[in-house]
PDB file of N, CA and C in Angstrom:
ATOM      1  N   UNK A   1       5.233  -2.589-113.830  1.00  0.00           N
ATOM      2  CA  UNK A   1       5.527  -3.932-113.397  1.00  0.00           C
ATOM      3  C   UNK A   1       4.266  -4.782-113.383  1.00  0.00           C
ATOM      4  N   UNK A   2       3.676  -4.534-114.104  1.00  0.00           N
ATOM      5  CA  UNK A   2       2.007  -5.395-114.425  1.00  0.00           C
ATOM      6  C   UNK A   2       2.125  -6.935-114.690  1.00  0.00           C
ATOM      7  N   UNK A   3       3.381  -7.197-115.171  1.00  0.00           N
ATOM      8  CA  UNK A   3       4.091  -8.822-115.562  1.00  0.00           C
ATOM      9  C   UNK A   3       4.241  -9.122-114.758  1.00  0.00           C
ATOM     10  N   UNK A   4       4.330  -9.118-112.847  1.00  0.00           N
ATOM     11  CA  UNK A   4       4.716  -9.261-111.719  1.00  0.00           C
ATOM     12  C   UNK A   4       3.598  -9.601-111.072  1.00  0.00           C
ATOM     13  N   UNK A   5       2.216  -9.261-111.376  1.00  0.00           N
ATOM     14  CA  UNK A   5       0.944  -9.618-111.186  1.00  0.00           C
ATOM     15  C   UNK A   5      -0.015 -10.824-111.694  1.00  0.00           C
ATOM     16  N   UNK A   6      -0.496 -11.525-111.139  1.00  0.00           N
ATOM     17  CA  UNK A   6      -1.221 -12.025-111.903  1.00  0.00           C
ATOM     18  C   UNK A   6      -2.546 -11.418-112.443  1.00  0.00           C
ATOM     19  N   UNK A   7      -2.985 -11.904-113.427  1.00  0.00           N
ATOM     20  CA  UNK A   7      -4.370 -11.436-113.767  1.00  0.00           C
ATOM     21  C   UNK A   7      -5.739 -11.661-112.555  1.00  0.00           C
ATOM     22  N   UNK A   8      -6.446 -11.148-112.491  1.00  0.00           N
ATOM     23  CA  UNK A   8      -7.718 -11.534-111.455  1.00  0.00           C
ATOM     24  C   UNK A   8      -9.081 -11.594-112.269  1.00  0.00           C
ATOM     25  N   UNK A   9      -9.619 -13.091-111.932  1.00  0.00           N
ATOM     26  CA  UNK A   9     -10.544 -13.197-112.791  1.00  0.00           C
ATOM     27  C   UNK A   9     -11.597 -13.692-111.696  1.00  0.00           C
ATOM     28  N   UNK A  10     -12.437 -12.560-112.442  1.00  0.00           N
ATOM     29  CA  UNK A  10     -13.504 -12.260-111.358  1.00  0.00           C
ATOM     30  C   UNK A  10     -14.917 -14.204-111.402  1.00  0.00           C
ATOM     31  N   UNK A  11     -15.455 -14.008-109.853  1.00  0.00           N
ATOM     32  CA  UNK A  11     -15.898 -15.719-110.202  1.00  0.00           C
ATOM     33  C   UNK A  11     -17.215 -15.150-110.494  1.00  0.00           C
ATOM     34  N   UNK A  12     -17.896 -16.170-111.017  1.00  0.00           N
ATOM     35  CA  UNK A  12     -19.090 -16.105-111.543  1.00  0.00           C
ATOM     36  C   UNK A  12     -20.148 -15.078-110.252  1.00  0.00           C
ATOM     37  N   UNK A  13     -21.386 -14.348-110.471  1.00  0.00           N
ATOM     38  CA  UNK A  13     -22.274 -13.992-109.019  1.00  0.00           C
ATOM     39  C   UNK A  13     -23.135 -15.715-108.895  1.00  0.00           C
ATOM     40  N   UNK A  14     -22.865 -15.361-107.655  1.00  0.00           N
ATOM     41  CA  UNK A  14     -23.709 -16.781-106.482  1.00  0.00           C
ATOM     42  C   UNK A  14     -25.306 -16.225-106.987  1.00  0.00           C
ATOM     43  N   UNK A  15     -25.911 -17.827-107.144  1.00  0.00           N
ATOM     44  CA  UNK A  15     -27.422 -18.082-107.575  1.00  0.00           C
ATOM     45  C   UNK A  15     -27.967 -17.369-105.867  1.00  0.00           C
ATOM     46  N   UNK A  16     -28.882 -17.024-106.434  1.00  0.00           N
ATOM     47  CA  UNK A  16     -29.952 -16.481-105.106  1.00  0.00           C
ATOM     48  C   UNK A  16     -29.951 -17.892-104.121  1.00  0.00           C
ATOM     49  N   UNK A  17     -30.246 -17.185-103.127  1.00  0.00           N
ATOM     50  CA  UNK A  17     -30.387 -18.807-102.230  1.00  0.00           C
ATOM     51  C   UNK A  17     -32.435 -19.529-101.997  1.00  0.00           C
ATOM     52  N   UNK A  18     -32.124 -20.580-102.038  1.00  0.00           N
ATOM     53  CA  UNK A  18     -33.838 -21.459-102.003  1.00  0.00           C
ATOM     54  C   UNK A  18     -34.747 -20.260-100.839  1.00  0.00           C
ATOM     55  N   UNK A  19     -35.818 -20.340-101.049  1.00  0.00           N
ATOM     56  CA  UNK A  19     -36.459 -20.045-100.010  1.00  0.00           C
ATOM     57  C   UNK A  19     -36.858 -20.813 -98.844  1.00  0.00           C
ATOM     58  N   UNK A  20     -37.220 -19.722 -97.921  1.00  0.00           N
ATOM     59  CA  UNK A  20     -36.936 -20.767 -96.733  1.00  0.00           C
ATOM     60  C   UNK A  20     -38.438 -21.536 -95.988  1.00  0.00           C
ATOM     61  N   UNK A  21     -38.129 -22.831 -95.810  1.00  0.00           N
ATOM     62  CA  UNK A  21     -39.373 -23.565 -95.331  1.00  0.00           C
ATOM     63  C   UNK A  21     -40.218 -22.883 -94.333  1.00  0.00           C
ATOM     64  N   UNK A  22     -41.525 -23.001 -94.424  1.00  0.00           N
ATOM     65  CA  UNK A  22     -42.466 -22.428 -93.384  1.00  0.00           C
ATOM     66  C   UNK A  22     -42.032 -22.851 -91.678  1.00  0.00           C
ATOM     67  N   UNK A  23     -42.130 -22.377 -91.105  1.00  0.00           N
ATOM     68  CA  UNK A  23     -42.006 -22.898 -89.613  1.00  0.00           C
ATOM     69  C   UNK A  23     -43.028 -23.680 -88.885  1.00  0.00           C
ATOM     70  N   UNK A  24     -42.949 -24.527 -88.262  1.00  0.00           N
ATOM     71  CA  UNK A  24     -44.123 -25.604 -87.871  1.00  0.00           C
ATOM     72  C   UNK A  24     -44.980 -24.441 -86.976  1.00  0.00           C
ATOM     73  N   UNK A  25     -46.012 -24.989 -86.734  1.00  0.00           N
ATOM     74  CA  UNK A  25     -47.628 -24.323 -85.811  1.00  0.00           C
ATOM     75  C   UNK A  25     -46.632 -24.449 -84.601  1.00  0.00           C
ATOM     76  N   UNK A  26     -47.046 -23.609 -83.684  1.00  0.00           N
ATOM     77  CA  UNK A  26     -46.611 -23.607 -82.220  1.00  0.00           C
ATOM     78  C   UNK A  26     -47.058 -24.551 -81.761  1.00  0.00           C
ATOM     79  N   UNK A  27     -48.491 -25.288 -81.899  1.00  0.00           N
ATOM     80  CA  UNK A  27     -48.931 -26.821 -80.778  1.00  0.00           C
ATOM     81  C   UNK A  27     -47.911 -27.736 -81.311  1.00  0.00           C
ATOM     82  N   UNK A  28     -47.480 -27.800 -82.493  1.00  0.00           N
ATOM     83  CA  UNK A  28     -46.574 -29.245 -82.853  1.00  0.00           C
ATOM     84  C   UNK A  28     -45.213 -29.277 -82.254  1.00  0.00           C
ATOM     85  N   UNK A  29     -44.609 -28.176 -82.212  1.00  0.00           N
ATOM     86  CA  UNK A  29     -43.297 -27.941 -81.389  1.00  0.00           C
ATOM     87  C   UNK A  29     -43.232 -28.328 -79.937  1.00  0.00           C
ATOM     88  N   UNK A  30     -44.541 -27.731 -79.055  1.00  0.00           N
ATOM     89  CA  UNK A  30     -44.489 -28.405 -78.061  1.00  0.00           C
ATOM     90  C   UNK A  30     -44.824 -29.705 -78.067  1.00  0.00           C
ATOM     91  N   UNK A  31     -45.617 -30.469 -78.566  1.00  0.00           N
ATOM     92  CA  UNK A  31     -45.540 -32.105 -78.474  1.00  0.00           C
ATOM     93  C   UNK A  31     -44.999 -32.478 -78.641  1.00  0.00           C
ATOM     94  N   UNK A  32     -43.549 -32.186 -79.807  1.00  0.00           N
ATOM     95  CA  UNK A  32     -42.248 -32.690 -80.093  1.00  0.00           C
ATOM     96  C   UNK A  32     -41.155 -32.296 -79.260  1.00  0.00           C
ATOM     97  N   UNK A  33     -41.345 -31.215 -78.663  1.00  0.00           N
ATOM     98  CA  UNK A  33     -41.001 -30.685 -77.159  1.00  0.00           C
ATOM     99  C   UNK A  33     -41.120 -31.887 -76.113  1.00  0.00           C
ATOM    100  N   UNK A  34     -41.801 -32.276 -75.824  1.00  0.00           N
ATOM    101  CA  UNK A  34     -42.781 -33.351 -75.171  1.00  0.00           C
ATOM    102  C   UNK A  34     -42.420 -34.345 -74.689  1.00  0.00           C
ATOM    103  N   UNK A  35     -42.055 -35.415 -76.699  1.00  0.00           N
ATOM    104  CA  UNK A  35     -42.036 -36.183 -77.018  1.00  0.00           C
ATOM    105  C   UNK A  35     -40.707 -36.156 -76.769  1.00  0.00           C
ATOM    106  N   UNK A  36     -39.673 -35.772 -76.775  1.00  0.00           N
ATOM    107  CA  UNK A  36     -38.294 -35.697 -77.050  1.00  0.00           C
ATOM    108  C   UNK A  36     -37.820 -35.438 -75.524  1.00  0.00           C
ATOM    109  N   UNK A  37     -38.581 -34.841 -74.425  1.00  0.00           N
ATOM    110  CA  UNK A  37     -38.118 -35.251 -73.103  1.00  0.00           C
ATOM    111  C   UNK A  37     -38.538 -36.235 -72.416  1.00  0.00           C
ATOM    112  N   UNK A  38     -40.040 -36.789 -72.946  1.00  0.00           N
ATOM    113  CA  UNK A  38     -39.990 -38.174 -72.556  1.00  0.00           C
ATOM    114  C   UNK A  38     -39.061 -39.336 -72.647  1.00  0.00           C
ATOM    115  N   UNK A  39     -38.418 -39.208 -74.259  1.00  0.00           N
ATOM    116  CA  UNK A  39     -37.482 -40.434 -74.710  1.00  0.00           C
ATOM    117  C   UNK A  39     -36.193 -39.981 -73.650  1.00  0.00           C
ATOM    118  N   UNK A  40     -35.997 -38.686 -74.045  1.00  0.00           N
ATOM    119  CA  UNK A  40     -34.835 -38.423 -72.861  1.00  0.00           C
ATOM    120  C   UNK A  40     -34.424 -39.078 -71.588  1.00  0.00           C
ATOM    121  N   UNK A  41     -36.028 -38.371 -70.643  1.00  0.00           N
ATOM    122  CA  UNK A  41     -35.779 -39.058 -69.130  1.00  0.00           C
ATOM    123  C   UNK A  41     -36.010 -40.774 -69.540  1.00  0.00           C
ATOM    124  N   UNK A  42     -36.993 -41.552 -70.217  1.00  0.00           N
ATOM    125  CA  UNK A  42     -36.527 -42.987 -70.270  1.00  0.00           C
ATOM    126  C   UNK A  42     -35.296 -43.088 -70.992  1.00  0.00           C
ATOM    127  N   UNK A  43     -34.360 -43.112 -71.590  1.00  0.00           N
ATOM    128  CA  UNK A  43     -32.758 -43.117 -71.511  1.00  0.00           C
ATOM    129  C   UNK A  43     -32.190 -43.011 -70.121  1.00  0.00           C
ATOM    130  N   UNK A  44     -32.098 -42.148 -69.569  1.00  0.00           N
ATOM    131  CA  UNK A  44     -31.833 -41.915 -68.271  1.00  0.00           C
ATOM    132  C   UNK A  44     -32.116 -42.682 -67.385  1.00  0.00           C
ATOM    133  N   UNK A  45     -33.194 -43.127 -67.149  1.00  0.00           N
ATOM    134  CA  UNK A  45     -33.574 -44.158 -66.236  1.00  0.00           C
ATOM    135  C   UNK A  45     -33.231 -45.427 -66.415  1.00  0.00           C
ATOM    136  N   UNK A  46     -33.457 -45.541 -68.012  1.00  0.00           N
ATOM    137  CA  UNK A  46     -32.614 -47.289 -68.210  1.00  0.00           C
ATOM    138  C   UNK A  46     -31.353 -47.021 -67.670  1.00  0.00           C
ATOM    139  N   UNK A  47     -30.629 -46.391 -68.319  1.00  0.00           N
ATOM    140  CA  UNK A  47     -29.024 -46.052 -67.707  1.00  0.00           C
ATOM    141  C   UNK A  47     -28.815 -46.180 -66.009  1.00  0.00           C
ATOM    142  N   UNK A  48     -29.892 -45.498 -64.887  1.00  0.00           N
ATOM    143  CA  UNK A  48     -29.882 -45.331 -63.537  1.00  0.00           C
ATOM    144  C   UNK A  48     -29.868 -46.944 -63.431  1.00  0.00           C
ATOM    145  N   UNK A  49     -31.003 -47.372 -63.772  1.00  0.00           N
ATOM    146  CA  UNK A  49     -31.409 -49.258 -63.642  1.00  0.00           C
ATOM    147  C   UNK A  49     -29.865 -50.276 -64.128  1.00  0.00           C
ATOM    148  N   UNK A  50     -29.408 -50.117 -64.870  1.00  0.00           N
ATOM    149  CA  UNK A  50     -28.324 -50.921 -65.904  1.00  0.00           C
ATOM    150  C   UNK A  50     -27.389 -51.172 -64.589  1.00  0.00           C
ATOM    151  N   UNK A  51     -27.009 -49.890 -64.090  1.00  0.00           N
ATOM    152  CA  UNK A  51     -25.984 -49.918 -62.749  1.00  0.00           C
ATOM    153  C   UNK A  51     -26.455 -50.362 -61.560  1.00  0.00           C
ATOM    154  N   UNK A  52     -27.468 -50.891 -61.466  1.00  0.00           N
ATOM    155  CA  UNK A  52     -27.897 -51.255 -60.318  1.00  0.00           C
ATOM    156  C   UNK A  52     -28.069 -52.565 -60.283  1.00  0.00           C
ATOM    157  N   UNK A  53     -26.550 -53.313 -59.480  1.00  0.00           N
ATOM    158  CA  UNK A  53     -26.497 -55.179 -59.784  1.00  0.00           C
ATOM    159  C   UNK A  53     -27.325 -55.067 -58.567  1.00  0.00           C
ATOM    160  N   UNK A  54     -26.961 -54.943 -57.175  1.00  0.00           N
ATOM    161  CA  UNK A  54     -28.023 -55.638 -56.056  1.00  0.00           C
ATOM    162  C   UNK A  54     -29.152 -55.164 -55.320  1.00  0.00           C
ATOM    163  N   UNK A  55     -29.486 -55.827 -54.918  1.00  0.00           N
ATOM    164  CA  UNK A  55     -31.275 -55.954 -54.492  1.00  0.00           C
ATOM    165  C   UNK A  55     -31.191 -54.657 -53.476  1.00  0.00           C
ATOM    166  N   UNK A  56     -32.397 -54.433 -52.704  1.00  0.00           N
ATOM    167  CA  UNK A  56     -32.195 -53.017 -51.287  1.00  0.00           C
ATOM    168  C   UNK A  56     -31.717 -54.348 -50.350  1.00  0.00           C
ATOM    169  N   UNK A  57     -31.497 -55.070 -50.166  1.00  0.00           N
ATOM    170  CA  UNK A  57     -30.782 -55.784 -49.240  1.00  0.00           C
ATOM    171  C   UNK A  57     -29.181 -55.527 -49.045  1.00  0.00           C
ATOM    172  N   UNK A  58     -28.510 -55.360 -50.768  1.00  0.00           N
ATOM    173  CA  UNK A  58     -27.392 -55.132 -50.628  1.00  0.00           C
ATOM    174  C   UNK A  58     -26.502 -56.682 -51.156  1.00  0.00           C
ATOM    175  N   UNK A  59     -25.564 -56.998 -51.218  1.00  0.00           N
ATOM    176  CA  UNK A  59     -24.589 -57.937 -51.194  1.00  0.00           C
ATOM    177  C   UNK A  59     -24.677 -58.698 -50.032  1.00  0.00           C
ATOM    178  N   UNK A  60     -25.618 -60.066 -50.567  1.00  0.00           N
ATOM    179  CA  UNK A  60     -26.073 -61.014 -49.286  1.00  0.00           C
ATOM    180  C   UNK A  60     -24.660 -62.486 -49.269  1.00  0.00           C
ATOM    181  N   UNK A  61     -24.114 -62.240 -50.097  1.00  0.00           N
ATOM    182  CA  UNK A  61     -22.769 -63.261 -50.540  1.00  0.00           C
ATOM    183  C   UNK A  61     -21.736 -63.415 -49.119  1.00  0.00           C
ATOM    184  N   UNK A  62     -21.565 -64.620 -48.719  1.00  0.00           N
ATOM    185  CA  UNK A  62     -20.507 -64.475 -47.359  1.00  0.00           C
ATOM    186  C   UNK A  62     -19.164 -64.175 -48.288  1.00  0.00           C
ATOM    187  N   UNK A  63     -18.142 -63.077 -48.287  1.00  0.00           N
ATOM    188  CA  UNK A  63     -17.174 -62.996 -48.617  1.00  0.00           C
ATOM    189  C   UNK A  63     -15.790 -63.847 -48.228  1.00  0.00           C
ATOM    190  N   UNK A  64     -15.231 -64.338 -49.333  1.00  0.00           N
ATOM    191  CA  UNK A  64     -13.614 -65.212 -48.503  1.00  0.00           C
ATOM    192  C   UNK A  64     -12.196 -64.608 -48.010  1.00  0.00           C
ATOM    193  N   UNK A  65     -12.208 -64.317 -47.115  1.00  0.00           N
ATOM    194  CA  UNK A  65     -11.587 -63.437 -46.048  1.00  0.00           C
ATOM    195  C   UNK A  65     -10.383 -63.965 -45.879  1.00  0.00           C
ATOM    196  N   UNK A  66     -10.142 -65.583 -45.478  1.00  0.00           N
ATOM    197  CA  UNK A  66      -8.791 -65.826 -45.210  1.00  0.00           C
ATOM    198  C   UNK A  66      -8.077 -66.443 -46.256  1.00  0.00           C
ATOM    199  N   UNK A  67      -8.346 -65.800 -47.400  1.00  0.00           N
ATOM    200  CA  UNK A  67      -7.817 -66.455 -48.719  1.00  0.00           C
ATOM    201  C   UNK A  67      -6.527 -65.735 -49.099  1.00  0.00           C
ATOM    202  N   UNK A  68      -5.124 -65.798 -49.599  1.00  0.00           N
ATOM    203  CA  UNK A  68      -4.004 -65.239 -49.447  1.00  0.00           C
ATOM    204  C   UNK A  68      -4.376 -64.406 -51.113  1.00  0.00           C
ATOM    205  N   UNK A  69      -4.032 -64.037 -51.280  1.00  0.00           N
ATOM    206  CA  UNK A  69      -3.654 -62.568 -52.279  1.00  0.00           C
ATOM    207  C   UNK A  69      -2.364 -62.048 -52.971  1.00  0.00           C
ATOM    208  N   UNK A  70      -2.420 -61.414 -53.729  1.00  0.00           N
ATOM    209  CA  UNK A  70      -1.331 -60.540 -54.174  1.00  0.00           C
ATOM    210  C   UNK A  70      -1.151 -59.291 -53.217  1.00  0.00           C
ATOM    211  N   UNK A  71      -2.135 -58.857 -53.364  1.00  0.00           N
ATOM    212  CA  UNK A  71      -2.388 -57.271 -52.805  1.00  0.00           C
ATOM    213  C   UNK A  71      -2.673 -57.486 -51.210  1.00  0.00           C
ATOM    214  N   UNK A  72      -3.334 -58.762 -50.871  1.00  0.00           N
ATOM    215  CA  UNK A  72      -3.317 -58.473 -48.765  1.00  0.00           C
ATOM    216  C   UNK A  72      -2.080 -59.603 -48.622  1.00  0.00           C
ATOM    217  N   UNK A  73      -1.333 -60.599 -49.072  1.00  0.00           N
ATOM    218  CA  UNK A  73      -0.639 -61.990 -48.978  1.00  0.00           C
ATOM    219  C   UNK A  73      -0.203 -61.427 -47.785  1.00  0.00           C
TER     220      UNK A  73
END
């Protein structure tokens, strides 16, 4: 029953693979180490600052209290 099969055609062999790049000096990793948690924590801190609308005083605004509403009417 060989007519019931298909044929198998073998694929070409895979090219060797590139060689692989040297690895950086150990001092450059840590300065890029470094460099890359500095940018980090300033991200972070702009972000802490962005959320912060009022002063250490707080919300000095007299609020309008006897004004009617949806939600207190």
């Amino acid at each position: 029953m060989g007519f019931l099969k298909p044929k198998v055609v073998m694929p070409p062999p895979m090219p060797d693979p590139a060689p692989m790049p040297t690895p950086p000096d150990p001092e450059g990793v840590e300065e890029m180490e470094a460099l890359e948690e500095e940018q980090k924590r300033l991200r972070n801190k702009k972000g802490r600052k962005a959320t912060i609308l009022t002063s250490v005083l707080g919300d000095t605004s007299t609020p309008e209290l006897n004004t009617p509403s949806l939600l207190g009417g």
